[in-house]
Protein backbone atom coordinates (compact mmCIF):
# COMPACT_ATOMS: atom_id res chain seq x y z
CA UNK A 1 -17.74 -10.57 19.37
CA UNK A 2 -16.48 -7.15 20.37
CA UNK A 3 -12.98 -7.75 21.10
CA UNK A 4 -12.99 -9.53 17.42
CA UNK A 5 -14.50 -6.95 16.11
CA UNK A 6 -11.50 -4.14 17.45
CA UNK A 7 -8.90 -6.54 16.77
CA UNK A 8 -10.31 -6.84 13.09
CA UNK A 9 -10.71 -3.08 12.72
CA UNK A 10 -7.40 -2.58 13.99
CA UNK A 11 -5.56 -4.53 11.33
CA UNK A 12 -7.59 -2.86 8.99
CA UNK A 13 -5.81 0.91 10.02
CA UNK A 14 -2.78 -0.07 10.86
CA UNK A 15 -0.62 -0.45 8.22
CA UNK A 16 1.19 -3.48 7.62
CA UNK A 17 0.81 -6.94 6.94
CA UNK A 18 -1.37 -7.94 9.48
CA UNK A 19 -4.70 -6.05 7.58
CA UNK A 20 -3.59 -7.78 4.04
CA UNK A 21 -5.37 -6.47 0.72
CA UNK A 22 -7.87 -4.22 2.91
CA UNK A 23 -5.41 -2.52 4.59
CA UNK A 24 -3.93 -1.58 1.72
CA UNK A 25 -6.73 -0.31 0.03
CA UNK A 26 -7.80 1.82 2.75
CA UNK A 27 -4.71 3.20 3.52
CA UNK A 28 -4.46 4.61 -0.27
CA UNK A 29 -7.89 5.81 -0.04
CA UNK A 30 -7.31 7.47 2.99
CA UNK A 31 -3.68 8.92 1.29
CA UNK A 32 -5.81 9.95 -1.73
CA UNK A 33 -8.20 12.01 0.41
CA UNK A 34 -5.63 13.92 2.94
CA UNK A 35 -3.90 14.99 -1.05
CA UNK A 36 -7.27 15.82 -2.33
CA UNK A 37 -8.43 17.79 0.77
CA UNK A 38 -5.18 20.03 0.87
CA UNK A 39 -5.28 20.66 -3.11
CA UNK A 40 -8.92 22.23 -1.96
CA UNK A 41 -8.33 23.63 0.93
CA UNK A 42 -4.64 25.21 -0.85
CA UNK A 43 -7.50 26.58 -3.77
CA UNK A 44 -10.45 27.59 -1.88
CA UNK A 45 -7.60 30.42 -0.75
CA UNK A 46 -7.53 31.89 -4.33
CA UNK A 47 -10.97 34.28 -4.24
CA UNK A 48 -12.13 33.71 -8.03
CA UNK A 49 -11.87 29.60 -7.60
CA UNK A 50 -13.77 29.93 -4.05
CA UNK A 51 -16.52 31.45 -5.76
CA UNK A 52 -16.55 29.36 -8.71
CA UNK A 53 -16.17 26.16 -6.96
CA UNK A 54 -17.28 26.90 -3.64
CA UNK A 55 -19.20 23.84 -3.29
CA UNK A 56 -17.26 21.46 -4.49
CA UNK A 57 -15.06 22.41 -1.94
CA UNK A 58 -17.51 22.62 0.50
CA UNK A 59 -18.33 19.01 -0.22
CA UNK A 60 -14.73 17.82 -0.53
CA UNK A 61 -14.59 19.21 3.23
CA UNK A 62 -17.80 17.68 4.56
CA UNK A 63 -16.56 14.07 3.22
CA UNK A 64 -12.86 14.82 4.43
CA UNK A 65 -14.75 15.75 7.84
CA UNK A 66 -16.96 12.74 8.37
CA UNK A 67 -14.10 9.91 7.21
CA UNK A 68 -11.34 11.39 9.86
CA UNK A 69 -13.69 11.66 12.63
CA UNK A 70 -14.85 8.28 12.44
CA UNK A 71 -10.94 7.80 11.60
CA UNK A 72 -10.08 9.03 14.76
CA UNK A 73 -13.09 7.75 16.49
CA UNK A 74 -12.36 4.28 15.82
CA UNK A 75 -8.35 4.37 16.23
CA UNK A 76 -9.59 5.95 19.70
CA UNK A 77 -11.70 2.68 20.29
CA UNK A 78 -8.75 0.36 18.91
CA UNK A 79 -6.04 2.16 21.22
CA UNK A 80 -5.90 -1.20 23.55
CA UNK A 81 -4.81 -3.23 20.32
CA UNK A 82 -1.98 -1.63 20.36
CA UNK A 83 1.29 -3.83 21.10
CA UNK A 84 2.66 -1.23 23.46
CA UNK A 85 -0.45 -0.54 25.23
CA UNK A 86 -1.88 -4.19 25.38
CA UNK A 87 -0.68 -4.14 29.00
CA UNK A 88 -2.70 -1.61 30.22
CA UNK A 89 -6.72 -0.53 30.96
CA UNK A 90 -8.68 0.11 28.10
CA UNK A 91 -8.78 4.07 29.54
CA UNK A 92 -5.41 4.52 30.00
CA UNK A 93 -4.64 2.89 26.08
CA UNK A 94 -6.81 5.20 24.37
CA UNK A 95 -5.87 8.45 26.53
CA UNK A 96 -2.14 7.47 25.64
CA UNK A 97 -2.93 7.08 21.67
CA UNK A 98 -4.77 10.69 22.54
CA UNK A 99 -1.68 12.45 23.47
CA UNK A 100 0.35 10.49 21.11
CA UNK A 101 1.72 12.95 18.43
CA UNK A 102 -0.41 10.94 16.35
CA UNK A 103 -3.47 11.08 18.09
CA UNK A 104 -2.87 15.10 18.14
CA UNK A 105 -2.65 15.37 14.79
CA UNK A 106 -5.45 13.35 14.01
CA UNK A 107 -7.43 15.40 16.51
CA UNK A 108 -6.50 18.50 14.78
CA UNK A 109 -7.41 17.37 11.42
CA UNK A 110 -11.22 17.35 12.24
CA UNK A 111 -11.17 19.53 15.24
CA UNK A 112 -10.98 23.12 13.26
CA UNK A 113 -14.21 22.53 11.63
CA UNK A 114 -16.26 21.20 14.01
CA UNK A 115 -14.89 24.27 16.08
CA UNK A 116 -15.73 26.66 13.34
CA UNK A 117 -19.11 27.31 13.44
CA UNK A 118 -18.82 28.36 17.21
CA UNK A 119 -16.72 31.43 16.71
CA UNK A 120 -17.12 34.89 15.76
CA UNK A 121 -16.63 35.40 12.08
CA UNK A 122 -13.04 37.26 12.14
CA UNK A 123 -11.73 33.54 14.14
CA UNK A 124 -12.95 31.41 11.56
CA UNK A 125 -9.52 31.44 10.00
CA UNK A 126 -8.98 28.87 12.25
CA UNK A 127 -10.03 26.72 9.58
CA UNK A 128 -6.28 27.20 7.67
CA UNK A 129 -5.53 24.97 10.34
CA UNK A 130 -6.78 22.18 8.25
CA UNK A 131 -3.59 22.06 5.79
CA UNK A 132 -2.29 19.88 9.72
CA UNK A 133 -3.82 17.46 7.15
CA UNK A 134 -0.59 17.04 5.58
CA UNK A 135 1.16 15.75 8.80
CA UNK A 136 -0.97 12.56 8.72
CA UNK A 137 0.90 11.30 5.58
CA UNK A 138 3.76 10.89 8.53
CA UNK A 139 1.87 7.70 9.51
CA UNK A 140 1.63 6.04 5.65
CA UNK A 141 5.55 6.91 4.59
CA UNK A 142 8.28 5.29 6.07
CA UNK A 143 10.59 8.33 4.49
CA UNK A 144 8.87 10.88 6.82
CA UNK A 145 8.56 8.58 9.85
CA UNK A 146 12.38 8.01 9.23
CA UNK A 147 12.73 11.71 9.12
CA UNK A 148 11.08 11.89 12.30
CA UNK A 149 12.83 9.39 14.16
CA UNK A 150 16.33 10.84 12.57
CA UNK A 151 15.46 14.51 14.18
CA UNK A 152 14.21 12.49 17.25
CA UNK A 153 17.35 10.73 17.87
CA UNK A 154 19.87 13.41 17.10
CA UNK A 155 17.30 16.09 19.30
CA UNK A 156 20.75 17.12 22.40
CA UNK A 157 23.02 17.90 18.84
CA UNK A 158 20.34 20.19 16.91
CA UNK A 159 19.65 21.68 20.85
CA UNK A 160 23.40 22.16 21.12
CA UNK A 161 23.67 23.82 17.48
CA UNK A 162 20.71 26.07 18.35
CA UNK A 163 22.62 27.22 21.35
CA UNK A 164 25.55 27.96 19.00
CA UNK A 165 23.61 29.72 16.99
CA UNK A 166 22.03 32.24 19.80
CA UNK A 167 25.53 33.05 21.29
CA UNK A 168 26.67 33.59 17.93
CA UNK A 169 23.99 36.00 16.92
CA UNK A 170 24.23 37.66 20.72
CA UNK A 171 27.85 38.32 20.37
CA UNK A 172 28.03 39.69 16.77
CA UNK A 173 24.71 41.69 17.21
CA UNK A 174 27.08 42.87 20.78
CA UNK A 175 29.94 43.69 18.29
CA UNK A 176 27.97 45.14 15.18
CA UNK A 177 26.40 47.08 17.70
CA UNK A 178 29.43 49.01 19.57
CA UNK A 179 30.61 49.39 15.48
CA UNK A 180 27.58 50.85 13.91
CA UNK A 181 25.96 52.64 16.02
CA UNK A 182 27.08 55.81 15.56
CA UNK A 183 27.09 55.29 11.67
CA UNK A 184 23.37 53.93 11.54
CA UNK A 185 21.43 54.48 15.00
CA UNK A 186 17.85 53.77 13.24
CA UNK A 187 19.24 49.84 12.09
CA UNK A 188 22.01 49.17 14.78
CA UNK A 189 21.39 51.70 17.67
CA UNK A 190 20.63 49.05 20.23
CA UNK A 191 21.34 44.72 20.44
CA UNK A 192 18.10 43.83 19.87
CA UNK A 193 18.03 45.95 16.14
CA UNK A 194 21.43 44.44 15.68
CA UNK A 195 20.58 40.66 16.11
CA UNK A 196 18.18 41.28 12.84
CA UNK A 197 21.42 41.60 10.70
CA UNK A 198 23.12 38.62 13.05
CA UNK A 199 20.11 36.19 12.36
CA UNK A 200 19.77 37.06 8.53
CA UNK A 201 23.49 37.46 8.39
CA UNK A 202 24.40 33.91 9.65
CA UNK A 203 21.40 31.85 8.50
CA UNK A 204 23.10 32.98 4.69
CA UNK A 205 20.00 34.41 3.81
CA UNK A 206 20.98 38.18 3.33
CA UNK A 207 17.76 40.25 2.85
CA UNK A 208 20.36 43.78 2.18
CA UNK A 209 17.77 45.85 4.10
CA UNK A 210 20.46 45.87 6.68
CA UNK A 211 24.10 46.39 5.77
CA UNK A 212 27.66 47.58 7.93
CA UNK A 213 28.63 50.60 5.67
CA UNK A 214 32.23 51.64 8.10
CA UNK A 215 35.40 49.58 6.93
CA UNK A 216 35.37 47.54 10.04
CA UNK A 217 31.20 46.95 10.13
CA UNK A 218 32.39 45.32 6.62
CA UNK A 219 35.20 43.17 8.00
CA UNK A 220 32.97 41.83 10.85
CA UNK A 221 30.16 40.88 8.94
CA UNK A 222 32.34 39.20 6.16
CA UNK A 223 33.53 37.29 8.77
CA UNK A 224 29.91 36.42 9.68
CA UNK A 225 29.13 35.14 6.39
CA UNK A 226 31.87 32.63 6.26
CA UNK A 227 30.55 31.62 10.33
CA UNK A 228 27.14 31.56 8.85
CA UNK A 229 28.40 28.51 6.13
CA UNK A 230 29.28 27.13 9.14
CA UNK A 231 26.33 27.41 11.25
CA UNK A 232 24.00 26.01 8.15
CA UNK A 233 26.33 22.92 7.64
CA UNK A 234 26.02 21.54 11.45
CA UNK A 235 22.52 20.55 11.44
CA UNK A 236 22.26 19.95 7.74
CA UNK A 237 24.97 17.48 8.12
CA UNK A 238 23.60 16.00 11.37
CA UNK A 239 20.03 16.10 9.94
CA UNK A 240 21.34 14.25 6.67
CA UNK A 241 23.25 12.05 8.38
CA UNK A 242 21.09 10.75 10.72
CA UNK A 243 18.46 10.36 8.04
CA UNK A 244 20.60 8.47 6.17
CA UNK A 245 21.47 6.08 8.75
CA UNK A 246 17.55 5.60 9.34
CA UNK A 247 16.80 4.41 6.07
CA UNK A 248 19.51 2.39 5.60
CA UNK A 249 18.85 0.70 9.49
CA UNK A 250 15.20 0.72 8.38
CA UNK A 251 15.99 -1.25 5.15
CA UNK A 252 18.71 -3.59 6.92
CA UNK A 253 16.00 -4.70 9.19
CA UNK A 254 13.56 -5.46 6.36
CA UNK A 255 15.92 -7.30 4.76
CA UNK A 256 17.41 -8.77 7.21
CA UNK A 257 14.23 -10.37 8.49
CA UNK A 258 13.65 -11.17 4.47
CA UNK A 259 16.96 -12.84 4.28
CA UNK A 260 16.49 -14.79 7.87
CA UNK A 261 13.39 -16.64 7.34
CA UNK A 262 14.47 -18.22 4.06
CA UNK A 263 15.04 -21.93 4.84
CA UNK A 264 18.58 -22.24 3.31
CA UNK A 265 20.03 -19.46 5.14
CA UNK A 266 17.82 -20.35 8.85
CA UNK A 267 20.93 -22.11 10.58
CA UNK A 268 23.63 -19.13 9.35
CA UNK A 269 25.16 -16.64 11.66
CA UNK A 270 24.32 -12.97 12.21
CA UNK A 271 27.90 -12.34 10.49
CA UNK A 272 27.13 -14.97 7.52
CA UNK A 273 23.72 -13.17 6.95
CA UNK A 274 25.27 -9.80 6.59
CA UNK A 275 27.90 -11.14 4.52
CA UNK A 276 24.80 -12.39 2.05
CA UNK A 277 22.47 -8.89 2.32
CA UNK A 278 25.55 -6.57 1.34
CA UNK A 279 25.75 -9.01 -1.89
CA UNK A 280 21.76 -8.33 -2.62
CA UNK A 281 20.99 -5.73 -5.56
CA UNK A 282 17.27 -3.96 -5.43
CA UNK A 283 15.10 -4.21 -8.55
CA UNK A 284 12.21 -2.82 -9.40
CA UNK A 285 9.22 -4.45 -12.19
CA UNK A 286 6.02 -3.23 -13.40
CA UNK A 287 2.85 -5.20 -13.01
CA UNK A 288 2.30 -7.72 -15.88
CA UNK A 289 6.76 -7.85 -16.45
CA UNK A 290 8.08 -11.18 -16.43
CA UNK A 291 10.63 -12.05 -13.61
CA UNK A 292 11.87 -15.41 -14.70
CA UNK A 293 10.60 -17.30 -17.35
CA UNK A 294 10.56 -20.91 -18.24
CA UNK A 295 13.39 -22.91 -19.26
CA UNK A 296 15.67 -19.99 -19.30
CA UNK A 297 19.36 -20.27 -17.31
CA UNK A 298 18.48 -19.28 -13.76
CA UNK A 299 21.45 -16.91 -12.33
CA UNK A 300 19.97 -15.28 -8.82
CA UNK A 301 17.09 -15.72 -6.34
CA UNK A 302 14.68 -13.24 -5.52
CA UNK A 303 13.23 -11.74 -2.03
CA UNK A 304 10.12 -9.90 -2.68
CA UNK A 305 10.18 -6.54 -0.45
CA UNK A 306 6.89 -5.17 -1.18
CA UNK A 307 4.04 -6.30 -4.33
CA UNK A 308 3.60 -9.51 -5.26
CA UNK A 309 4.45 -12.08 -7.75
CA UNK A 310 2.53 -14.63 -9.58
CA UNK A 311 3.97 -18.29 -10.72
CA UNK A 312 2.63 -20.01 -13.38
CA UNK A 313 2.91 -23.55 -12.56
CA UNK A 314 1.10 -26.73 -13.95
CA UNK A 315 -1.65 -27.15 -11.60
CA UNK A 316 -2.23 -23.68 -11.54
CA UNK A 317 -0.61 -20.18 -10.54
CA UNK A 318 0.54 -19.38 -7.28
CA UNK A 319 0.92 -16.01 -5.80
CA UNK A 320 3.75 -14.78 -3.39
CA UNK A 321 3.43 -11.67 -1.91
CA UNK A 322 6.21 -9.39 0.51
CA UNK A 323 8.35 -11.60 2.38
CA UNK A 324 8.25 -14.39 0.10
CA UNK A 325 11.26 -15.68 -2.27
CA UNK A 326 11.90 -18.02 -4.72
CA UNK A 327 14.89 -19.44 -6.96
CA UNK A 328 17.26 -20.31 -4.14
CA UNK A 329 18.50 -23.14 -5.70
CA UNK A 330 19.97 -21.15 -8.51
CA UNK A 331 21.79 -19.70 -6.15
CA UNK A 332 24.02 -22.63 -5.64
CA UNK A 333 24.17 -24.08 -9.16
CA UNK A 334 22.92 -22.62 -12.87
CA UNK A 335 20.34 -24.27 -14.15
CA UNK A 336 16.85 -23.89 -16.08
CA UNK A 337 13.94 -22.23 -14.43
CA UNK A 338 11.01 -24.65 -13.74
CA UNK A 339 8.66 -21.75 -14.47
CA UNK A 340 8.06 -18.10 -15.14
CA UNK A 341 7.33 -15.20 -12.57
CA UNK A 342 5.66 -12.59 -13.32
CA UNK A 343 5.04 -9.17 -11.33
CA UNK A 344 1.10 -8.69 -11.15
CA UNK A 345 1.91 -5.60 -9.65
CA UNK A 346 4.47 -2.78 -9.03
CA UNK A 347 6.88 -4.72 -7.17
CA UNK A 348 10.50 -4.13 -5.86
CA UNK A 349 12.69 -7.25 -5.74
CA UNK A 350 16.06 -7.98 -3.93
CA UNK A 351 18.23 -10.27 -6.02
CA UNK A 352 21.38 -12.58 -4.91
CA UNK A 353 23.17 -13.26 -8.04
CA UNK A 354 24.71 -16.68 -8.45
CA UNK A 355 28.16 -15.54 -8.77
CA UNK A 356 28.06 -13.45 -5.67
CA UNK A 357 26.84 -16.27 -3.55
CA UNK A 358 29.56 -19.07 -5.07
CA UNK A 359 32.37 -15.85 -4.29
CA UNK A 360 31.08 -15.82 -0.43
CA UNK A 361 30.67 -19.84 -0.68
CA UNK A 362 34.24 -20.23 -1.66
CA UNK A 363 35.54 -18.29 1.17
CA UNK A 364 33.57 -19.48 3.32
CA UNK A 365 34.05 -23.43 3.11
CA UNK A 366 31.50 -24.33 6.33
CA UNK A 367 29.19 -22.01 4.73
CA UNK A 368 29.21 -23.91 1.91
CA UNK A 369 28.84 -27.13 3.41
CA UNK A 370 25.98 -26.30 5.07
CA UNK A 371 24.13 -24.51 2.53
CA UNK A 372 24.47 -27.46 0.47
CA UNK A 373 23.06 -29.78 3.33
CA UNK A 374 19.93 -27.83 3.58
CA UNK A 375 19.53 -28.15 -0.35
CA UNK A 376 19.81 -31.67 -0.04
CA UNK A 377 17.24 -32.25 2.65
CA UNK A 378 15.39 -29.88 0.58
CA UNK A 379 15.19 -31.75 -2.71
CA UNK A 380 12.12 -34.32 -4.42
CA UNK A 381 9.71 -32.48 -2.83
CA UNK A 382 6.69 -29.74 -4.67
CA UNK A 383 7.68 -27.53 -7.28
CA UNK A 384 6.47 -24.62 -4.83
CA UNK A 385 7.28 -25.09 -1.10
CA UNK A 386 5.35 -23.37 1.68
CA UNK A 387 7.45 -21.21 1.73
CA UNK A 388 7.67 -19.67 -1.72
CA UNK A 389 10.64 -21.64 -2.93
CA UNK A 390 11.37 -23.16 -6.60
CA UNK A 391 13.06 -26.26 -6.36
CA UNK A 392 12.45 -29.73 -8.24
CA UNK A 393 13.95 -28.61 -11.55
CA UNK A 394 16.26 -26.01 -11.02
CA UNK A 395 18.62 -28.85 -10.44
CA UNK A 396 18.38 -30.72 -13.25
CA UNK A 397 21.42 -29.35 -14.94
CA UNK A 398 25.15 -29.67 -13.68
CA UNK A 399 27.26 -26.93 -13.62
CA UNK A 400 30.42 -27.69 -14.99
CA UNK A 401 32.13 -24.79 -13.66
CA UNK A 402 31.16 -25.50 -9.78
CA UNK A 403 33.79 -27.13 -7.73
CA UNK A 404 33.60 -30.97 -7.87
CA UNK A 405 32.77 -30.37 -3.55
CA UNK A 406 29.86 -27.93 -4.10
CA UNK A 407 28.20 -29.93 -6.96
CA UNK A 408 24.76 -31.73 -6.47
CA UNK A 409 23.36 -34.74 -8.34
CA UNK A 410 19.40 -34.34 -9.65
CA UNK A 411 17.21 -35.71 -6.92
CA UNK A 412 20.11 -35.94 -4.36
């Protein structure tokens, strides 16, 4: 009973798939209250809205308090769920998850308060340290975690542009220093006063409450302003280039395992697969918008990437949630949908359009063939197969414009 009992709790905070509908609702409950908590904890700072509202804030707290420490409580308890950790003693699981970065900062969302009441008054400003709040959002958004993994991966370049920067700001600070000194003794009479001007001077930012004021103070530090362009572009470009390449590796993946598990394309090569995701174009519907609707041409099939569809279908509507797809057949040959989709929630859609797929088809002639074998051992069966795809009448009608080799006869 216990070990069903972690599992199930498990699935139920970590987010993905495995927890279904309640992990999805606690995860945006659990979003809405880390936003709510720093909006309070950002106002209770103002003095006029802490005395107005104190309690209300007080109570936003004490409810903020008791859901992350069971939070952490029970992702302590769940530790040995983990994939990585499935290996190893229940102990040693839940003391890695404790040092985790994750387990930190879940620590030090609750930890402040609980700490509070045990120090002298003048260290109860601890409690700022509740805004760490924020940092948990890391584990519900891709974007950050992709942010995190970009500055992560690219750590030895930002250490090596760091170390650029402190010679940099040594050696002009060295310079400025042997310039200015007799001009200005108070702002440039040793290296340490000097690297003020070198650090504000390179990082662009230019405060003025420093300036060279002899002809070649001037020269040097206009000289440092065009190396300071410099020093800003290295690890904004490595920064925005790594986090660039994260998304898109994040989102090839997604689709990639989207694209793979659809039936028609299960026998293809890695090289045929990419060929078909670069030819997918993202689309985005609002719950209650129709998709496809009946008995309208059908031009492109659809891979849901995250909400869900519905399909209206005689013997009742079926739903197909992330993963899914449906209208592969239209793919291969125009014809009339055999029933109408509609989003019954915000949903984002990848779409193969049917021209795209007969432009790859007809340079790829064995691609074709065997796409069109799969169809055919495909065919007669439901309207809905298990998995997600439309197929008994989006046949029905030739294409007249298909090559006489790729063309399919109804029920074939």
């Amino acid at each position: 009973m216990q070990p069903r009992l972690r599992r199930r709790i498990h699935e139920l905070l970590e987010e993905g798939p495995t927890g279904g509908l309640a992990n999805r609702i606690l995860t945006r409950a659990l979003i809405a209250l880390i936003l709510v908590n720093l909006v309070a904890v950002i106002l209770e700072s103002v003095p006029s809205l802490e005395q107005q509202y104190g309690g209300l804030f007080l109570a936003v707290e004490l409810v903020s308090l008791v859901v992350f420490t069971a939070e952490y409580l029970l992702r302590l308890w769940v530790a040995p769920e983990h994939e990585p950790h499935r290996h190893l003693p229940d102990g040693r699981a839940r003391l890695e998850y404790a040092v985790s970065p994750a387990g930190i900062i879940d620590l030090l969302s609750v930890l402040p308060f609980w700490l509070a009441p045990l120090l002298p008054g003048d260290l109860r400003s601890i409690l700022v340290l509740r805004i760490l709040r924020f940092l948990k959002l890391a584990r519900y958004s891709p974007g950050v975690r992709s942010l995190l993994d970009a500055l992560y991966e690219e750590r030895r370049a930002l250490l090596g542009c760091l170390l650029i920067l402190s010679g940099a700001t040594v050696i002009l600070a060295s310079v400025m220093h042997l310039v200015e000194r007799g001009a200005q003794p108070d702002k440039f009479g040793t290296i340490p006063d000097a690297m003020w001007w070198a650090i504000v001077t390179l990082g662009t930012i230019g405060y003025g409450d420093v300036v060279p004021i002899t002809p070649l103070g001037r020269l040097i530090g206009g000289l440092a302003i065009f190396g300071g362009l410099i020093m800003v572009a290295l690890p904004v470009g490595i920064i925005a280039t790594a986090f660039s390449e994260a998304i898109h590796r994040r989102h090839f993946v997604v689709t990639w395992g989207m694209v793979a598990r659809v039936p028609l394309f299960s026998g293809l090569t890695a090289t045929e697969i990419a060929d078909i995701i670069r030819l997918l174009h993202a689309r985005t519907v609002e719950a209650g918008e129709v998709v496809a609707r009946r008995g309208e041409a059908a031009h492109s099939m659809y891979f849901v990437s995250v909400g869900e569809v519905e399909i209206d279908l005689a013997g009742g509507p079926v739903r197909l949630g992330a993963g899914h797809f449906f209208g592969e057949v239209a793919v291969l040959r125009r014809a009339r949908r055999s029933a109408t989709v509609t989003a019954t929630q915000r949903t984002h859609l990848l779409m193969l359009d049917a021209h795209d797929m007969r432009a790859l088809l007809a340079r790829q002639p064995q691609l074709a063939e065997r796409l069109h074998a799969v169809v055919r051992d495909r065919l007669g069966g439901e309207l809905v197969t298990p998995e997600g795809d439309l197929v008994a009448e989006e046949i029905e009608t030739d294409d007249p414009d298909a090559p006489a080799a790729h063309r399919l006869k109804p029920g074939a």
